[in-house]
PDB file of N, CA and C in Angstrom:
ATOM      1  N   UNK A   1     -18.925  89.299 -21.243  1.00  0.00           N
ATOM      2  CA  UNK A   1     -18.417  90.056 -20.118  1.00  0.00           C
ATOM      3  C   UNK A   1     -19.518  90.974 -19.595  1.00  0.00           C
ATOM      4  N   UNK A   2     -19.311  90.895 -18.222  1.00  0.00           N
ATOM      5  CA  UNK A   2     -20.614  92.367 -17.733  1.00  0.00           C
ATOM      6  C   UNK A   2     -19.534  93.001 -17.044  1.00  0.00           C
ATOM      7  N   UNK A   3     -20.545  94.355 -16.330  1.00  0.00           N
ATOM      8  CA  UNK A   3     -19.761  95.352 -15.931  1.00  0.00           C
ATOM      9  C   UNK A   3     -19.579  95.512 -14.664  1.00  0.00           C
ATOM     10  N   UNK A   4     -18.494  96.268 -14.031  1.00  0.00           N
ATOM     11  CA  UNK A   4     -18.964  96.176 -12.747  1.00  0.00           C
ATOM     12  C   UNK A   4     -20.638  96.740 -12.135  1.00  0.00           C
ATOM     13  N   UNK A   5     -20.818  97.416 -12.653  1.00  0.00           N
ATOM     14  CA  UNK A   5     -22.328  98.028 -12.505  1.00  0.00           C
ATOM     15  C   UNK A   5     -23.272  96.634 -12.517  1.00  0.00           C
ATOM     16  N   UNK A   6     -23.179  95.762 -14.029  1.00  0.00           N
ATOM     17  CA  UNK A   6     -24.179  94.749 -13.762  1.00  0.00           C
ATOM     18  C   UNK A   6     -23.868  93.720 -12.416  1.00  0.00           C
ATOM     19  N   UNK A   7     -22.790  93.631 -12.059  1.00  0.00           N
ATOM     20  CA  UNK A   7     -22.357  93.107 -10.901  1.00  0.00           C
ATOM     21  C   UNK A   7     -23.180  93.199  -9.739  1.00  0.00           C
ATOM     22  N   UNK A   8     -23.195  94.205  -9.450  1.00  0.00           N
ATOM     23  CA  UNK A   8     -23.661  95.802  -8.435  1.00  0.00           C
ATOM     24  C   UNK A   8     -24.859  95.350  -8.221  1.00  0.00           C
ATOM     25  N   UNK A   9     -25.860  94.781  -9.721  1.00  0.00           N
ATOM     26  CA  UNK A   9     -27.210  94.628  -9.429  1.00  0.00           C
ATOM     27  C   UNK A   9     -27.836  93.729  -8.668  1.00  0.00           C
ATOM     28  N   UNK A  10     -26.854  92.324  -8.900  1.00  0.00           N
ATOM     29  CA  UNK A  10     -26.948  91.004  -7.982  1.00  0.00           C
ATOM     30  C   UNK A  10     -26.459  91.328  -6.445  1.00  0.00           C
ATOM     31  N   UNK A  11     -28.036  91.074  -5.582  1.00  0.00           N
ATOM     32  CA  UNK A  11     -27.986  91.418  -4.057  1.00  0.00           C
ATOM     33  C   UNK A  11     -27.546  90.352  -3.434  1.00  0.00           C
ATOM     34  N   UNK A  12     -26.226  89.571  -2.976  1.00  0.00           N
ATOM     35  CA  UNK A  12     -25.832  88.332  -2.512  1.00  0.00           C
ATOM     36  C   UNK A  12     -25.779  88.397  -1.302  1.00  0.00           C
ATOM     37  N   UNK A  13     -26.412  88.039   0.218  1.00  0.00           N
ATOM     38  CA  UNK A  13     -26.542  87.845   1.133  1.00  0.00           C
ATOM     39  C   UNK A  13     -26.389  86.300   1.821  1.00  0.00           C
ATOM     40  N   UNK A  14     -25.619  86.398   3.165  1.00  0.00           N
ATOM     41  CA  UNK A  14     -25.608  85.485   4.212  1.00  0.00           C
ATOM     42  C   UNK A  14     -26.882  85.808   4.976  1.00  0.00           C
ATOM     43  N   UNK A  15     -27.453  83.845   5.256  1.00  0.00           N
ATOM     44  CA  UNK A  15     -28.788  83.799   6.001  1.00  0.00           C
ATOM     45  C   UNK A  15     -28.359  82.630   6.558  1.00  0.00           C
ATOM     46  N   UNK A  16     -29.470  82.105   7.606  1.00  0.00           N
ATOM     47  CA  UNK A  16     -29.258  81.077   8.279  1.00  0.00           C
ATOM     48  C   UNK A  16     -30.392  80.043   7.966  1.00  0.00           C
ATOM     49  N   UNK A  17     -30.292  79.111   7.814  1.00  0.00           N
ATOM     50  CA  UNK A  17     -31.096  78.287   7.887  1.00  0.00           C
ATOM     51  C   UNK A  17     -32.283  78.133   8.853  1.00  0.00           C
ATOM     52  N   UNK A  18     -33.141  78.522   9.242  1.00  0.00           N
ATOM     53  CA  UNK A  18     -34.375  78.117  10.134  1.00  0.00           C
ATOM     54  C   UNK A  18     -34.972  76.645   9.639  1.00  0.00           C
ATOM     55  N   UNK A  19     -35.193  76.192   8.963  1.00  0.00           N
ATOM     56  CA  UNK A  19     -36.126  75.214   8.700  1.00  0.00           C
ATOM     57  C   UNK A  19     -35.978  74.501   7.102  1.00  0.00           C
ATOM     58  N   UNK A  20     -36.180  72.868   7.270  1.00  0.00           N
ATOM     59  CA  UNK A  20     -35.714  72.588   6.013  1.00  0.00           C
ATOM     60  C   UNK A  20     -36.639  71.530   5.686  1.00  0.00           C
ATOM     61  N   UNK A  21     -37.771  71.322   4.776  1.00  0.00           N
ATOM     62  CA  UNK A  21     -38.831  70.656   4.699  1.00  0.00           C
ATOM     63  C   UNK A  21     -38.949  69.698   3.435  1.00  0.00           C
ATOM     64  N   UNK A  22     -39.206  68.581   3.478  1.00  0.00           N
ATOM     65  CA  UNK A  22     -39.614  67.747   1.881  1.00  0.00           C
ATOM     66  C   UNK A  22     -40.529  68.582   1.357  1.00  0.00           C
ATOM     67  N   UNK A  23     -40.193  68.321  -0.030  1.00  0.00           N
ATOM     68  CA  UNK A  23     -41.123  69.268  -1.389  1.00  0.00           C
ATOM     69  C   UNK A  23     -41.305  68.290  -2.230  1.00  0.00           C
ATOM     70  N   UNK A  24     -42.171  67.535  -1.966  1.00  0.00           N
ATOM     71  CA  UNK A  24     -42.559  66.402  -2.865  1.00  0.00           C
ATOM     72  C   UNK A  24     -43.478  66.998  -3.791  1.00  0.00           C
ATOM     73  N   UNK A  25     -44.044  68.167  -4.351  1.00  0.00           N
ATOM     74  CA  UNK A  25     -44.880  68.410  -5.260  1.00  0.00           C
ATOM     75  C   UNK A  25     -43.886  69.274  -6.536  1.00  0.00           C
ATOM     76  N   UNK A  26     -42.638  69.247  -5.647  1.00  0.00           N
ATOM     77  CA  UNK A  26     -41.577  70.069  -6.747  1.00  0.00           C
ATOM     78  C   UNK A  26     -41.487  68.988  -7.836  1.00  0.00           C
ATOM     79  N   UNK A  27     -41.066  69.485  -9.302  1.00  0.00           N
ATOM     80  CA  UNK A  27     -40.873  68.395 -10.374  1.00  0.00           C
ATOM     81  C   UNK A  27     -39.376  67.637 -10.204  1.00  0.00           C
ATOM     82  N   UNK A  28     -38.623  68.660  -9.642  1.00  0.00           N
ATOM     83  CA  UNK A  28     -37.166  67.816  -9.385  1.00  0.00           C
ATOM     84  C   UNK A  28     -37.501  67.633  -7.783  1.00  0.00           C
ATOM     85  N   UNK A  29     -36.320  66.931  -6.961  1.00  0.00           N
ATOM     86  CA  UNK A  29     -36.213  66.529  -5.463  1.00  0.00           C
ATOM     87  C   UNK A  29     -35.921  67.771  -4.811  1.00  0.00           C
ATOM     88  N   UNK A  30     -36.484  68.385  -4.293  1.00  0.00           N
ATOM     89  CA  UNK A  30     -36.089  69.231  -3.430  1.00  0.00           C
ATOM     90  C   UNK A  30     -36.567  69.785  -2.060  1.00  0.00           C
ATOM     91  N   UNK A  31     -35.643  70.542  -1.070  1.00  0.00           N
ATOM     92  CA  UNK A  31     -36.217  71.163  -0.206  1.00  0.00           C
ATOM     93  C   UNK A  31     -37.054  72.350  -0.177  1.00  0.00           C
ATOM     94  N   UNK A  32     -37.963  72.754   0.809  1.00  0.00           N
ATOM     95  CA  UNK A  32     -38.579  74.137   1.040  1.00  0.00           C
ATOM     96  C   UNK A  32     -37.900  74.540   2.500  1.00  0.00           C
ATOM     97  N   UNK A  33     -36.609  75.886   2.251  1.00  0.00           N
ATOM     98  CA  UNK A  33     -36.021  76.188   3.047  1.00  0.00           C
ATOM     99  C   UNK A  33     -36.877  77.352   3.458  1.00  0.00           C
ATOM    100  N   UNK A  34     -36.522  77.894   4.936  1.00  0.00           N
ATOM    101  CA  UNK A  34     -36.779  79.359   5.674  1.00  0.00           C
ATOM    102  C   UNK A  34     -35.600  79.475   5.923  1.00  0.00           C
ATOM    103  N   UNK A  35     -35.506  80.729   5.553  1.00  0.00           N
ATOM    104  CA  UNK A  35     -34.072  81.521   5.691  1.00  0.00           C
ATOM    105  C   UNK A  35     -33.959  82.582   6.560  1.00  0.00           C
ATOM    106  N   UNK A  36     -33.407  83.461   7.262  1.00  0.00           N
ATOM    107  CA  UNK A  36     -33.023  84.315   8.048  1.00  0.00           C
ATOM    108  C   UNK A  36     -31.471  85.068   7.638  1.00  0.00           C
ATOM    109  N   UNK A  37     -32.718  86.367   6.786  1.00  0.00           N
ATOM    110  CA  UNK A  37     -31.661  87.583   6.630  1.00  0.00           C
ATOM    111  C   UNK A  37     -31.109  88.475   6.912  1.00  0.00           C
ATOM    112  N   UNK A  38     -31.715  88.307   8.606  1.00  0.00           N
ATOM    113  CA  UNK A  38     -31.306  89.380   8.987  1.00  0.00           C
ATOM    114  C   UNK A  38     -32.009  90.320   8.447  1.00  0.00           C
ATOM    115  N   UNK A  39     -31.898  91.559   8.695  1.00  0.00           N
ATOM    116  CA  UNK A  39     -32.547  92.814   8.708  1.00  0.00           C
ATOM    117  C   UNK A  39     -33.332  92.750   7.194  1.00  0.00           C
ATOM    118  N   UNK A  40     -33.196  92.083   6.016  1.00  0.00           N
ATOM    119  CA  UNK A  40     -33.529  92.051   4.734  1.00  0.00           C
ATOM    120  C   UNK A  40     -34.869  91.026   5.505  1.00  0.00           C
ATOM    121  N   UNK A  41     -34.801  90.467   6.451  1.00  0.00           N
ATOM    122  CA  UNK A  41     -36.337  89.463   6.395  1.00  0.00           C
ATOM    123  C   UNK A  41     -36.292  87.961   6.429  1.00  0.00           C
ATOM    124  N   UNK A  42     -37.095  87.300   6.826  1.00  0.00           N
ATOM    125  CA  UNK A  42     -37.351  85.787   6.492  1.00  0.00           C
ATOM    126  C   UNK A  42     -37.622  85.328   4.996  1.00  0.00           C
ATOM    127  N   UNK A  43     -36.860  84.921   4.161  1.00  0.00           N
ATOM    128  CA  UNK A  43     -37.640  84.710   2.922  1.00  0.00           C
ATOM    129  C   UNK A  43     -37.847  83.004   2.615  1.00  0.00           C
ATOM    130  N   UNK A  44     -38.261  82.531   2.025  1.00  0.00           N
ATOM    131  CA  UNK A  44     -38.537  81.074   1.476  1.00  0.00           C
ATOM    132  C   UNK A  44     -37.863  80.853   0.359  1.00  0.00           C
ATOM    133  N   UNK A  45     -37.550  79.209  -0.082  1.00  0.00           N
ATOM    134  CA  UNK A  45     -36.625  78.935  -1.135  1.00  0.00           C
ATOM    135  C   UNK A  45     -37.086  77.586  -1.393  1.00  0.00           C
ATOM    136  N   UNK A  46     -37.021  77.335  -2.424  1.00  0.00           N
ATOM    137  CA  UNK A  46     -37.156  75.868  -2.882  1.00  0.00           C
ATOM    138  C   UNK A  46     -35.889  75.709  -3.686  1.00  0.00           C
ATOM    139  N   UNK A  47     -34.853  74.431  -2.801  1.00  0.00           N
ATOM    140  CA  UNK A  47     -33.546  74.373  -3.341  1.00  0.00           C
ATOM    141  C   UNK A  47     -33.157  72.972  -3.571  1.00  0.00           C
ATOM    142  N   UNK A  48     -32.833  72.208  -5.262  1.00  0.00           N
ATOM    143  CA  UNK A  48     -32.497  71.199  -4.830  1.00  0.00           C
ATOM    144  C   UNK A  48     -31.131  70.727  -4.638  1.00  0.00           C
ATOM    145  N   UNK A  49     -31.022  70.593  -3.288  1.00  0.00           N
ATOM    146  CA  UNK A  49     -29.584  70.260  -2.499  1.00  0.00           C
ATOM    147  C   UNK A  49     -29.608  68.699  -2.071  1.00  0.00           C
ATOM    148  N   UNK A  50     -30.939  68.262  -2.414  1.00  0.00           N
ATOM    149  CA  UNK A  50     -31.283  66.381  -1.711  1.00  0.00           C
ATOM    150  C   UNK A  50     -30.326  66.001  -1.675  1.00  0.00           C
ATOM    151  N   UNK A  51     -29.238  65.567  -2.701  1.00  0.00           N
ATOM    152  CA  UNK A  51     -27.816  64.758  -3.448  1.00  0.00           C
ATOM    153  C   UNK A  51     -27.246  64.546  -2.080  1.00  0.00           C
ATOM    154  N   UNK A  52     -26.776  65.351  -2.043  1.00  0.00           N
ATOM    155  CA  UNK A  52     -25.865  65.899  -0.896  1.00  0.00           C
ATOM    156  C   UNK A  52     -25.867  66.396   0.699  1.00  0.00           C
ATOM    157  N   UNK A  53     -27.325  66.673   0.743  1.00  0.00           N
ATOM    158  CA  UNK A  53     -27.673  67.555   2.008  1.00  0.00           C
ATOM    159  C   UNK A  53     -28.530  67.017   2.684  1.00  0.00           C
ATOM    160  N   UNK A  54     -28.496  66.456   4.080  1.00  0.00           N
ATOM    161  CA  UNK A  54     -29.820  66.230   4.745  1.00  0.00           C
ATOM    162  C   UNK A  54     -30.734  67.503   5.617  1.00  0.00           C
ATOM    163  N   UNK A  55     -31.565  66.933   5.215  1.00  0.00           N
ATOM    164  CA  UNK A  55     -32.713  68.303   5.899  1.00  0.00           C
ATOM    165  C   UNK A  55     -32.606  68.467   7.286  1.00  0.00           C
ATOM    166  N   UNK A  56     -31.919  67.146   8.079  1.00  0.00           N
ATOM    167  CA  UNK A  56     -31.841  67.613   9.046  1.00  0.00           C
ATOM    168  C   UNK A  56     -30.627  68.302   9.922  1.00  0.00           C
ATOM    169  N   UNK A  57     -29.516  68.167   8.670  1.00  0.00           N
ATOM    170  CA  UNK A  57     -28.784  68.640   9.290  1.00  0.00           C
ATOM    171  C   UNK A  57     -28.552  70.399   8.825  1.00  0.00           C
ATOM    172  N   UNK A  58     -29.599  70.897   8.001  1.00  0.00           N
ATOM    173  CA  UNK A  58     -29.564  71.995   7.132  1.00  0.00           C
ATOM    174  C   UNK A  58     -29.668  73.458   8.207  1.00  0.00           C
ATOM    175  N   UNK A  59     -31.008  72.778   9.278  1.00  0.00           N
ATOM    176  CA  UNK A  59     -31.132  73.828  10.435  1.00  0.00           C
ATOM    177  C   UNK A  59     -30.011  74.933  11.041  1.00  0.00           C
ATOM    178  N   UNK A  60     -29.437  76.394  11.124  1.00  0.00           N
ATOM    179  CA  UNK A  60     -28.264  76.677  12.082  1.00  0.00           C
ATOM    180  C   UNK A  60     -27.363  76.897  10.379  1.00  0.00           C
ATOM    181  N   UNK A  61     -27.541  76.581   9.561  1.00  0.00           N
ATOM    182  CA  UNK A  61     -26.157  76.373   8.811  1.00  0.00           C
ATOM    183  C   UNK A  61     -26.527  77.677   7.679  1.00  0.00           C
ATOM    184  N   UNK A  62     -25.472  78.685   7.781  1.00  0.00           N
ATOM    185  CA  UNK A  62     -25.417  79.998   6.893  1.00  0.00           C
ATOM    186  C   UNK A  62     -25.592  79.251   5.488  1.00  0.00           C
ATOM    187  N   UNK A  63     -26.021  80.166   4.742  1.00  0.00           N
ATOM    188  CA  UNK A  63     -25.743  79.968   2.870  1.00  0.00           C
ATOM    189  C   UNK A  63     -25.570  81.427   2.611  1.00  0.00           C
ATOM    190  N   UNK A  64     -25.053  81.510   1.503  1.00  0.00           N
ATOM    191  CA  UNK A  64     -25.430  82.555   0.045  1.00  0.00           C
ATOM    192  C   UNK A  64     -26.403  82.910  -0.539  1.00  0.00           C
ATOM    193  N   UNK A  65     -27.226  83.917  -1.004  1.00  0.00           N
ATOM    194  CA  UNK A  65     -28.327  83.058  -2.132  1.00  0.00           C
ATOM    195  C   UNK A  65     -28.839  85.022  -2.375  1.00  0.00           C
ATOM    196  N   UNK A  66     -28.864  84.474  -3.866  1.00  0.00           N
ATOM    197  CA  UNK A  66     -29.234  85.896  -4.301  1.00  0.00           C
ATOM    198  C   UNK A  66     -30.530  86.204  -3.769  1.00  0.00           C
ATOM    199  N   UNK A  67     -30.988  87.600  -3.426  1.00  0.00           N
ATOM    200  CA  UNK A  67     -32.399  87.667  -2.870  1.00  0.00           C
ATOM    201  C   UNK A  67     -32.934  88.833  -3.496  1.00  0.00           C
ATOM    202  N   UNK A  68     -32.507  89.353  -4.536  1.00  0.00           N
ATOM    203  CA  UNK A  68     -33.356  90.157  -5.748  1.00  0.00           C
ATOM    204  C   UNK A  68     -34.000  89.594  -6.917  1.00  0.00           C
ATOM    205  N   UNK A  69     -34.071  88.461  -6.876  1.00  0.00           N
ATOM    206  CA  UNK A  69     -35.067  88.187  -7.849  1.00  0.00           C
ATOM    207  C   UNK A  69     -36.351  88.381  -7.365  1.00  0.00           C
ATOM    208  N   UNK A  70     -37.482  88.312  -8.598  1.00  0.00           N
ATOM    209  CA  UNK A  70     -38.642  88.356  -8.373  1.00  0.00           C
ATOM    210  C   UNK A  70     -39.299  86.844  -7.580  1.00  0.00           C
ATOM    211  N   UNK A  71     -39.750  86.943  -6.616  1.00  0.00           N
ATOM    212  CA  UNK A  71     -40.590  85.671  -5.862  1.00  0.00           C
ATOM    213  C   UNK A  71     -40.652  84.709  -7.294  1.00  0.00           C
ATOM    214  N   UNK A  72     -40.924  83.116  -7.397  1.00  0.00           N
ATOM    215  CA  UNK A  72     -40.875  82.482  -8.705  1.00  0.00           C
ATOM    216  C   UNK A  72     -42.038  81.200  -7.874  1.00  0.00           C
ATOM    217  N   UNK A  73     -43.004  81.366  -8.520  1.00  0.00           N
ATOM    218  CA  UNK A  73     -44.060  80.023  -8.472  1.00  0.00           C
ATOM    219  C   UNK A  73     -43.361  78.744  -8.337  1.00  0.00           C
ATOM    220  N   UNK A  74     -43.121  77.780  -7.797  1.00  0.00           N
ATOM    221  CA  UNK A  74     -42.852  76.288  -7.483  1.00  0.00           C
ATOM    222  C   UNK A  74     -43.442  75.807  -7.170  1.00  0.00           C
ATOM    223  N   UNK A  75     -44.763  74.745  -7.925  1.00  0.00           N
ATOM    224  CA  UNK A  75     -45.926  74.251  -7.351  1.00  0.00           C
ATOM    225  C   UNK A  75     -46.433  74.980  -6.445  1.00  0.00           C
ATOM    226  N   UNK A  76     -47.033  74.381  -5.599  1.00  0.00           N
ATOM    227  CA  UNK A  76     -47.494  75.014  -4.785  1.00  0.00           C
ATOM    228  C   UNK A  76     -47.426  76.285  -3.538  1.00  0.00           C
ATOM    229  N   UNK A  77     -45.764  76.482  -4.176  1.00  0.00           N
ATOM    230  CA  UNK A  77     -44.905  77.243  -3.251  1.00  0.00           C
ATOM    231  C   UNK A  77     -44.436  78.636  -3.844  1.00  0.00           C
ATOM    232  N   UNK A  78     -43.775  79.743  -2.998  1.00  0.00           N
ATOM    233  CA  UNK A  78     -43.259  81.402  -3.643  1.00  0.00           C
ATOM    234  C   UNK A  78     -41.690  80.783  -3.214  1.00  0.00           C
ATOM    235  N   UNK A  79     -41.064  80.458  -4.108  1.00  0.00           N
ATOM    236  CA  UNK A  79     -39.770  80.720  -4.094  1.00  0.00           C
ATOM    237  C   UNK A  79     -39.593  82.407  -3.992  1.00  0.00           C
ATOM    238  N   UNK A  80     -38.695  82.663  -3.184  1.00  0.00           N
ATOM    239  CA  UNK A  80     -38.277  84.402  -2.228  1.00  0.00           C
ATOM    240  C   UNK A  80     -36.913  84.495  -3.033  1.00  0.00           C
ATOM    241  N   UNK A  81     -35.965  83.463  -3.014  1.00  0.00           N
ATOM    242  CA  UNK A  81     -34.859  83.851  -3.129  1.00  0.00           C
ATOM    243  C   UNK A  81     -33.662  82.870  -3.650  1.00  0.00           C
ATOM    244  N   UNK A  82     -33.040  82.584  -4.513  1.00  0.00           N
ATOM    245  CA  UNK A  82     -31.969  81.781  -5.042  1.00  0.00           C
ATOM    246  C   UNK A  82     -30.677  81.604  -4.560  1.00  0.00           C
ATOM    247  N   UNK A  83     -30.945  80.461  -3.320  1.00  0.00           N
ATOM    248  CA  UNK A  83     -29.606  79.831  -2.690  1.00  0.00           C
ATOM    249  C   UNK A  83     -28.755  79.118  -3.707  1.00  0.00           C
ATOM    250  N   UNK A  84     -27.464  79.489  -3.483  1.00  0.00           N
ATOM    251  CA  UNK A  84     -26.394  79.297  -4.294  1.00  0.00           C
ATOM    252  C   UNK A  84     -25.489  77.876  -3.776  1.00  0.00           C
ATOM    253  N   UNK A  85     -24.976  77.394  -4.885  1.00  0.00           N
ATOM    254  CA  UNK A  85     -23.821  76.363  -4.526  1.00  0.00           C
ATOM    255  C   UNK A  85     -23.392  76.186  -5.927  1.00  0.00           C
ATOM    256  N   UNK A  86     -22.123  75.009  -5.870  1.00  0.00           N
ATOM    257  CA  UNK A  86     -21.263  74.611  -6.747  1.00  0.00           C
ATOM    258  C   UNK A  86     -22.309  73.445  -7.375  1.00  0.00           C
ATOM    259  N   UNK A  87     -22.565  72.906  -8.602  1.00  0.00           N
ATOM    260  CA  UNK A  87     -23.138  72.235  -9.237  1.00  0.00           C
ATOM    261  C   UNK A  87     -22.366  71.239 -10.131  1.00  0.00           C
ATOM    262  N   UNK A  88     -22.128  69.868  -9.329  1.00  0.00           N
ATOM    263  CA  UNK A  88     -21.388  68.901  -9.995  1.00  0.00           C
ATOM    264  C   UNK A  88     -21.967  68.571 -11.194  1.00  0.00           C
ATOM    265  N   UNK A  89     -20.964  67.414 -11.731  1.00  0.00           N
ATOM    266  CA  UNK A  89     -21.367  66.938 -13.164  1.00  0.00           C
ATOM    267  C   UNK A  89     -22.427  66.122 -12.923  1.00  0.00           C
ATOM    268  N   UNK A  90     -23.101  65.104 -12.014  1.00  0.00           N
ATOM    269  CA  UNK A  90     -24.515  64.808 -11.604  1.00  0.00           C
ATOM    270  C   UNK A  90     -25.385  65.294 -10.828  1.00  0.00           C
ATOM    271  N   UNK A  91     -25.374  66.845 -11.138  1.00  0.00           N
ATOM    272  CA  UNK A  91     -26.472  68.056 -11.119  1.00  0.00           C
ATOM    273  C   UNK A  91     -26.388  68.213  -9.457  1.00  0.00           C
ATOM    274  N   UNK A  92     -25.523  67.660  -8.838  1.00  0.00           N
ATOM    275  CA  UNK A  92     -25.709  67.444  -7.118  1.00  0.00           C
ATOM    276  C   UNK A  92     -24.743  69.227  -6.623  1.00  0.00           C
ATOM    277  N   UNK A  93     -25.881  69.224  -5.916  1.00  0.00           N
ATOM    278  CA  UNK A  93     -25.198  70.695  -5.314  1.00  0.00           C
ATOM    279  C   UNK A  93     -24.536  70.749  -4.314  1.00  0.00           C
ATOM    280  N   UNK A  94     -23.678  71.453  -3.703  1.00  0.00           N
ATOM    281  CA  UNK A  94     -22.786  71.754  -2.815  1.00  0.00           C
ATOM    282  C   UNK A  94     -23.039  73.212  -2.368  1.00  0.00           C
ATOM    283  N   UNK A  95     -23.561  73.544  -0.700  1.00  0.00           N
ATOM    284  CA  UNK A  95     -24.144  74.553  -0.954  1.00  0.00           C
ATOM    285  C   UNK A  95     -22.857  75.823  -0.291  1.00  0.00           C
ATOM    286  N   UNK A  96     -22.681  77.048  -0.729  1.00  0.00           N
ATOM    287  CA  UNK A  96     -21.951  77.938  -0.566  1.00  0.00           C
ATOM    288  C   UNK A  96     -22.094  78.928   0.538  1.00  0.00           C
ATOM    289  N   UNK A  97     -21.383  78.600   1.412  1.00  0.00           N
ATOM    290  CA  UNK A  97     -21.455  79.141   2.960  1.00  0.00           C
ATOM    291  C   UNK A  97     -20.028  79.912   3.156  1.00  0.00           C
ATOM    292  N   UNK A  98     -20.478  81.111   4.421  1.00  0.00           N
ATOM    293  CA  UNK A  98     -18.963  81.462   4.799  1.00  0.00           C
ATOM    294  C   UNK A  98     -17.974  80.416   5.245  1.00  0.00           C
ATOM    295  N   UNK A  99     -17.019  80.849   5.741  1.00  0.00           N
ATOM    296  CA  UNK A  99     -15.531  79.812   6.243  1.00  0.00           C
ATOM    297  C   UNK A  99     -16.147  80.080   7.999  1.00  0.00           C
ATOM    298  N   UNK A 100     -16.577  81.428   8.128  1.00  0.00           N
ATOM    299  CA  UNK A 100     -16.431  81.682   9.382  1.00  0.00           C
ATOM    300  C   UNK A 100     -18.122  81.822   9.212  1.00  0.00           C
ATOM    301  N   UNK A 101     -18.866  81.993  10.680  1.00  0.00           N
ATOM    302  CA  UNK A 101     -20.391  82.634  11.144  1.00  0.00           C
ATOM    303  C   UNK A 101     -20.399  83.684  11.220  1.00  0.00           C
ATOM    304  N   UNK A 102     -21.053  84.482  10.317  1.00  0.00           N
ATOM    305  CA  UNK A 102     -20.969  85.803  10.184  1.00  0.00           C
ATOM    306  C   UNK A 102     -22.097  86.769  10.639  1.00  0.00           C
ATOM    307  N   UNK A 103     -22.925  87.559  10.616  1.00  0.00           N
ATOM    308  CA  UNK A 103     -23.512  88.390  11.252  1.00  0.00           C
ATOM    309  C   UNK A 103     -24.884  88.603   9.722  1.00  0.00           C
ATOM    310  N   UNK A 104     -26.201  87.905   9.426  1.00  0.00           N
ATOM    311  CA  UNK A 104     -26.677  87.566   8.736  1.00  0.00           C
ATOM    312  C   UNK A 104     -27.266  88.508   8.312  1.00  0.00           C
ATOM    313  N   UNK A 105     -27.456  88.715   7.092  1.00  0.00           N
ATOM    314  CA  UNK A 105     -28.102  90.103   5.935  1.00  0.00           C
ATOM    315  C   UNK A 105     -26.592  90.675   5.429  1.00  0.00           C
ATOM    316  N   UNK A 106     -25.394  90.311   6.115  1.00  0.00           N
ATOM    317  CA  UNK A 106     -24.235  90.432   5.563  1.00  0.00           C
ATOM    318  C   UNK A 106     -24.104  90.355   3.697  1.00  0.00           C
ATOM    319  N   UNK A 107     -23.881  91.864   2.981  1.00  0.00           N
ATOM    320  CA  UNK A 107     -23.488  91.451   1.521  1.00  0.00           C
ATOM    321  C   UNK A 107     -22.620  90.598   0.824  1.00  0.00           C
ATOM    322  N   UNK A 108     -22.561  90.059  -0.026  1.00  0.00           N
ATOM    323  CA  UNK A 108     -21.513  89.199  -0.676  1.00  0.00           C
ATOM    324  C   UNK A 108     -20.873  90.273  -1.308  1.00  0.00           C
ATOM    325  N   UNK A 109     -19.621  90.420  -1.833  1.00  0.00           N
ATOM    326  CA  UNK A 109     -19.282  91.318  -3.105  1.00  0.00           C
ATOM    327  C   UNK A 109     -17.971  90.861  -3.311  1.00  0.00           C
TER     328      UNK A 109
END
């Protein structure tokens, strides 16, 4: 169990998708997203959503994604921030967006 306090610490923000690129030097399949946080900034992500998601339809489309972690090396890339989804039993992600378009740098809680 954690507390509400450790809760508190995880910064969960709505962003928009800007841009969604092949990452063929990643060790698993994945994209190199640009995100738009609104007032928190543009950050970068390396997410693998391949299973399920085409890159081209990724552009325009809100996510979740924690954005207090520390930046994280990915080959050749700065992962910024950890986009979130549901993770089936063949590792395929489903990515976690509002119901509605919301107003971006918006907190989760």
């Amino acid at each position: 169990m954690i507390s509400w306090a450790d809760f508190e610490k995880v910064e969960m923000h709505v962003g928009t998708i800007l841009t969604a690129d092949d990452f063929p030097k990643a060790k698993n399949p994945a994209y190199k997203l640009i995100i738009d946080f609104g007032p928190f900034g543009i950050k970068k992500s390396s997410a693998q959503i391949t299973k399920l998601h085409k890159k081209e339809d990724l552009p325009g489309k809100q996510i979740i994604a924690v954005t207090n972690f520390p930046p994280k090396q990915i080959a050749d890339f700065m992962s910024e921030c950890l986009v979130l989804g549901v993770v089936g039993p063949e590792k395929e992600v489903t990515l976690l967006s509002p119901s509605l378009d919301v107003e971006n740098g918006l907190r989760i809680g």
